[in-house]
Protein backbone atom coordinates (compact mmCIF):
# COMPACT_ATOMS: atom_id res chain seq x y z
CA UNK A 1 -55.23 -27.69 5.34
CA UNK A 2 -58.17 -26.33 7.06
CA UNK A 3 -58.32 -29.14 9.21
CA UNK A 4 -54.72 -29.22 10.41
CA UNK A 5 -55.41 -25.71 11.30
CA UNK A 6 -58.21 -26.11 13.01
CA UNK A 7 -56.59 -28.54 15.26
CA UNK A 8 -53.66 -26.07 15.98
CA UNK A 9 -56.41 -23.55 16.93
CA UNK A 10 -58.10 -26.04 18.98
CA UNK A 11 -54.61 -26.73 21.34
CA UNK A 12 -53.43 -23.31 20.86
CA UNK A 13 -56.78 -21.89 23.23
CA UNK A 14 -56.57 -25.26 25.02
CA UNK A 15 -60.10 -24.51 26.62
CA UNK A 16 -62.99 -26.49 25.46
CA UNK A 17 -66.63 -25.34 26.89
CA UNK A 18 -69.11 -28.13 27.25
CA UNK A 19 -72.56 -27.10 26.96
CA UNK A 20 -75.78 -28.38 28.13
CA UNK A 21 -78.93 -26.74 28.54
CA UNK A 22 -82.21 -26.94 28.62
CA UNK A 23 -83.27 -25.53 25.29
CA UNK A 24 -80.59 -23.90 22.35
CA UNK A 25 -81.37 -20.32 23.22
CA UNK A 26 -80.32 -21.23 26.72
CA UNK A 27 -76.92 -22.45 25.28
CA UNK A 28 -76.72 -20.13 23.30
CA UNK A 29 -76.54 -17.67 25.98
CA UNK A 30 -73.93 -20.31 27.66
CA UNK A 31 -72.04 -19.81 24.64
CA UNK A 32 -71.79 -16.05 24.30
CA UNK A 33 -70.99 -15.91 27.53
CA UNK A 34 -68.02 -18.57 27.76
CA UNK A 35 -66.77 -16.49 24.40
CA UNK A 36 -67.07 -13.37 26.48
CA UNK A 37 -64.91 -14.35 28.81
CA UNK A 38 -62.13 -15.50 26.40
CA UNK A 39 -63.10 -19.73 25.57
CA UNK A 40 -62.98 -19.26 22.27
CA UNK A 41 -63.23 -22.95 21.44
CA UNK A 42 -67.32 -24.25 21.83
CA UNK A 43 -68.95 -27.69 22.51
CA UNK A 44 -72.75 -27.39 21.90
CA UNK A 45 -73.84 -31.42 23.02
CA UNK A 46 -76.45 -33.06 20.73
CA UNK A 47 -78.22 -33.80 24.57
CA UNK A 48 -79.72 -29.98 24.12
CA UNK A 49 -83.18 -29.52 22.26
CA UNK A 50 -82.70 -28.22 19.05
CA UNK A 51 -78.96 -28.35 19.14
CA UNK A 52 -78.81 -27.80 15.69
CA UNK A 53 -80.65 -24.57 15.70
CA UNK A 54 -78.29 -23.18 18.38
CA UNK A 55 -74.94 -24.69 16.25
CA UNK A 56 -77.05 -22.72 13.01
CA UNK A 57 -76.47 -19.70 15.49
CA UNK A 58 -73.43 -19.49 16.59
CA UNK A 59 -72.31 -21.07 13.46
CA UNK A 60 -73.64 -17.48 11.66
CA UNK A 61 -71.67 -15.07 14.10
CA UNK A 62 -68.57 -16.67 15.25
CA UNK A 63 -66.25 -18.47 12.62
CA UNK A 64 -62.73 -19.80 13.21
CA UNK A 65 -61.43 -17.96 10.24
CA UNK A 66 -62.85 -14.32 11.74
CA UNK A 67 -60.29 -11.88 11.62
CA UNK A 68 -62.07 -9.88 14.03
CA UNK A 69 -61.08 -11.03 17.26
CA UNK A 70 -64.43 -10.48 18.38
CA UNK A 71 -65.81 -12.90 15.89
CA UNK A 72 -63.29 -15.53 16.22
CA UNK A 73 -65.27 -18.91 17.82
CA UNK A 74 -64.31 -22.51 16.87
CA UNK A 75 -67.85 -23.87 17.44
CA UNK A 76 -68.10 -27.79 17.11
CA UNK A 77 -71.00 -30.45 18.41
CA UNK A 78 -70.49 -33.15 21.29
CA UNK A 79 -72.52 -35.94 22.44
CA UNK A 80 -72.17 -37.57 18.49
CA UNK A 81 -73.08 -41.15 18.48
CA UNK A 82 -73.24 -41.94 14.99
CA UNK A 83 -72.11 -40.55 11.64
CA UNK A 84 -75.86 -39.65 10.79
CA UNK A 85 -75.92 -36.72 13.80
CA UNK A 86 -72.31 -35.87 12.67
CA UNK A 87 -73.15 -35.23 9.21
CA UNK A 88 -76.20 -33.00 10.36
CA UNK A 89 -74.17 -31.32 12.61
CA UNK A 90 -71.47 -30.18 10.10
CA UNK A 91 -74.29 -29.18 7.61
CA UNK A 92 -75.53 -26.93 10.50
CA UNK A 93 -72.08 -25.21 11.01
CA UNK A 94 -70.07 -27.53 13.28
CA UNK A 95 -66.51 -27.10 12.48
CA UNK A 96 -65.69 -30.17 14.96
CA UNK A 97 -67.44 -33.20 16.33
CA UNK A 98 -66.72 -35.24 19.93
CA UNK A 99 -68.48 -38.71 20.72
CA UNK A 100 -68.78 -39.61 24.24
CA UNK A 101 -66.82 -43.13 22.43
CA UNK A 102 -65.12 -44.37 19.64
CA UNK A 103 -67.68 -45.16 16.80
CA UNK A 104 -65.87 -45.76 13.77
CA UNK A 105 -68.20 -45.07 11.13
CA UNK A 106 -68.61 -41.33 12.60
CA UNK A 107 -64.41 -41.35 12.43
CA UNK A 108 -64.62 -42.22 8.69
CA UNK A 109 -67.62 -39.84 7.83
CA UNK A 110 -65.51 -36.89 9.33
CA UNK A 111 -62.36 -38.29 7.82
CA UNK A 112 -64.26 -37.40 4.58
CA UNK A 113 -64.98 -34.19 4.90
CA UNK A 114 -62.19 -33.03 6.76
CA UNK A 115 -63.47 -32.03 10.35
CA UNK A 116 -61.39 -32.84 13.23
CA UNK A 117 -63.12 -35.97 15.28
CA UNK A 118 -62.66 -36.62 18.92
CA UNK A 119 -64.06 -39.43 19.88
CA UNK A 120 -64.47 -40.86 23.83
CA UNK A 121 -61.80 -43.25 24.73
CA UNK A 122 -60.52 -45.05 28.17
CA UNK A 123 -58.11 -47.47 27.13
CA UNK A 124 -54.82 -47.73 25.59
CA UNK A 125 -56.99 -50.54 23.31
CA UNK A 126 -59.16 -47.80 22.70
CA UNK A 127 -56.40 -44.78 21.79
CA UNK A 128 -54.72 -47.42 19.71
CA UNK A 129 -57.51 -47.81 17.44
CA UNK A 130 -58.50 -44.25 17.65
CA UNK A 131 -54.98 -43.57 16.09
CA UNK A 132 -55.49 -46.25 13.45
CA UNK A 133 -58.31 -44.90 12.15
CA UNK A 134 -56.81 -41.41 11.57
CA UNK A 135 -57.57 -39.62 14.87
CA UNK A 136 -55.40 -36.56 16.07
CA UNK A 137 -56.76 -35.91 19.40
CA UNK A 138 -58.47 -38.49 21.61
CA UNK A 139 -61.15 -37.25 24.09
CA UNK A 140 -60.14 -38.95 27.47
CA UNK A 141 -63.64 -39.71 29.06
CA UNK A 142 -64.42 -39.91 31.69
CA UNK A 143 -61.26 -38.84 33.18
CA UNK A 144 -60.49 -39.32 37.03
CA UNK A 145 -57.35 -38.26 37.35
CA UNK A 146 -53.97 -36.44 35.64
CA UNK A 147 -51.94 -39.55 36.35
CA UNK A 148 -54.22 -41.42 33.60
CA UNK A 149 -52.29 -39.19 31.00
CA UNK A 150 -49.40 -40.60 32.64
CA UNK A 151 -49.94 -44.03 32.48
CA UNK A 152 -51.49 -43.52 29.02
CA UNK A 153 -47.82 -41.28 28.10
CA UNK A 154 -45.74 -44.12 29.20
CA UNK A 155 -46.85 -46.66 26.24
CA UNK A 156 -47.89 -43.86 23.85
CA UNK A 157 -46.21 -41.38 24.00
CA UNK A 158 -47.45 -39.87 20.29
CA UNK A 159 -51.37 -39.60 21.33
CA UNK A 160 -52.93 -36.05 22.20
CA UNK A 161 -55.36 -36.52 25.18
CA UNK A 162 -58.03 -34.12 26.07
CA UNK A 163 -59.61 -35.24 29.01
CA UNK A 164 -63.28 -34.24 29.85
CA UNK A 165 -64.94 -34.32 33.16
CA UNK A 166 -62.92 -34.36 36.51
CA UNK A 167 -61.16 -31.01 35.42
CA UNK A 168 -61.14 -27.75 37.78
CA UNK A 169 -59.10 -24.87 37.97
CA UNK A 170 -57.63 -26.32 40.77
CA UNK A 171 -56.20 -29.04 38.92
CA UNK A 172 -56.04 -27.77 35.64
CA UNK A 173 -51.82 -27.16 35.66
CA UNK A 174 -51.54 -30.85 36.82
CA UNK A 175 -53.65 -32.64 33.80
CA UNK A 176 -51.64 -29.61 31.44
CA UNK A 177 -48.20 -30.70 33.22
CA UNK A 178 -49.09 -34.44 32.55
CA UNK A 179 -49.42 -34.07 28.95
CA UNK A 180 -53.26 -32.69 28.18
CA UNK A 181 -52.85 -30.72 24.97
CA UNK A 182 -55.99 -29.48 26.18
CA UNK A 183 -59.54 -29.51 28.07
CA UNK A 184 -63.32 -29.49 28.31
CA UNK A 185 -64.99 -27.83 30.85
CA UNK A 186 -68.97 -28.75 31.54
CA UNK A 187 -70.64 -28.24 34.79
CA UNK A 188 -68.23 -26.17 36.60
CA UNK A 189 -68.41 -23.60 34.00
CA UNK A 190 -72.36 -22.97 34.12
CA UNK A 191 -73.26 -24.22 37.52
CA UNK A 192 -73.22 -21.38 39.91
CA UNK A 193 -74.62 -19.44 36.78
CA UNK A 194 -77.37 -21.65 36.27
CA UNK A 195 -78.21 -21.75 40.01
CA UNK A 196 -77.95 -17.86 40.17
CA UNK A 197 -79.61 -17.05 37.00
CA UNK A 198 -76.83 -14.71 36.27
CA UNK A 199 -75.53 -15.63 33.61
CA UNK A 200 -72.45 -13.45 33.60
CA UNK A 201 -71.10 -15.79 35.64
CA UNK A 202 -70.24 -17.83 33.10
CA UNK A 203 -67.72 -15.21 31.31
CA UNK A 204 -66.08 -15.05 35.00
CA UNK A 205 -65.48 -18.33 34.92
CA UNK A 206 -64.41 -19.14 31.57
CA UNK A 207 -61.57 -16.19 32.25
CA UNK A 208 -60.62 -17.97 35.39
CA UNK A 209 -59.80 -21.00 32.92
CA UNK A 210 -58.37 -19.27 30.57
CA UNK A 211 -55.73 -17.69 32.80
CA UNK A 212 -54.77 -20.94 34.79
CA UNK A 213 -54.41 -22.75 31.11
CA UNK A 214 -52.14 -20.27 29.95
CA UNK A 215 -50.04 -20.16 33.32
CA UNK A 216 -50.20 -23.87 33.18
CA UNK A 217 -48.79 -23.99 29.44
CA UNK A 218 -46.12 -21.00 30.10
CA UNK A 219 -44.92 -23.39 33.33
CA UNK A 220 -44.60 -26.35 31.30
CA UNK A 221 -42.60 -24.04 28.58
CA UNK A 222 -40.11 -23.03 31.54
């Protein structure tokens, strides 16, 4: 069941923060920050140096099963492009894994063990086989536009999309009112930190998101 509820957790904060640094103490930072500021949901990529060592970290303070609210984190891996890095990565902590594209073998390892897999998709081809081999939520990458949930909606209707990449707080409501179930957020979360060197910023920011996904959400409920 752990899985299902993971899952639930994941759509229920709806914000996913994609991280990329230069080194996993930087990211880590990134991290603690973007939890600050209410993401609760956390996408170290396997592009970072030591990745590991800064899922290890996280992994040992934030859990998904915290009561403390505090210490509540879902903190998965991204950038998976086999089931060799996937396996490493859930040994380290990761409670989730997301591949830039659908590798099978990665689906199956996580099928195994129970952790929720998102793999990269762009076409309904793609989704199809996602869903075939077990997949709850498909990672829509990259993603344009909201009226690619649309189109995607019309034929299959039963997939859950999170698109990654083309998403801003301006447009956030319109890929939630086309069907997202939720969203990653990469460069504009950690830009203007990054070019600042305040990294404070980043909790700003990741409130910012957090309050237009949940007015985005209580719209579509109305």
């Amino acid at each position: 069941m752990k899985k299902l509820k993971l899952i639930e957790r994941i759509v229920e904060q709806g914000v996913v923060a994609v991280l990329r640094g230069k080194d996993a103490n930087e990211v880590v930072e990134m991290a603690e920050q973007a939890i600050a500021g209410g993401i609760k949901v956390i996408e170290v990529t396997m592009t970072v140096p030591s990745a590991l060592a800064a899922i290890e970290k996280l992994a040992a303070k934030y859990s998904s099963s915290a009561e403390e609210s505090s210490k509540f984190a879902i903190i998965g891996v991204g950038t998976v492009l086999d089931p060799e890095t996937a396996r490493s990565a859930i040994l380290s902590g990761s409670e989730f894994v997301v591949g830039p594209s659908l590798n099978p073998a990665t689906i199956a390892l996580c099928n195994r063990y129970r952790i929720p897999v998102m793999p990269g998709v762009m076409t309904i081809k793609e989704i199809q086989e996602a869903l075939e081999l077990g997949v709850d939520i498909v990672k829509l990458f990259p993603s344009s536009s909201p009226s690619m949930i649309k189109a995607i909606k019309g034929p299959m209707p039963q997939a859950n999309i999170m698109p990654t990449g083309g998403v801003t707080l301006d447009n956030l409501g319109e890929w939630i009112s086309s069907g997202a179930v939720a969203v990653g957020i990469g460069s504009d979360l950690t830009a203007e930190a990054l070019k600042k060197g305040d990294y404070s910023l980043i909790a700003k920011r990741a409130s910012q998101y957090v309050e237009a996904f949940k007015a985005a959400k209580d719209s579509v409920r109305r």
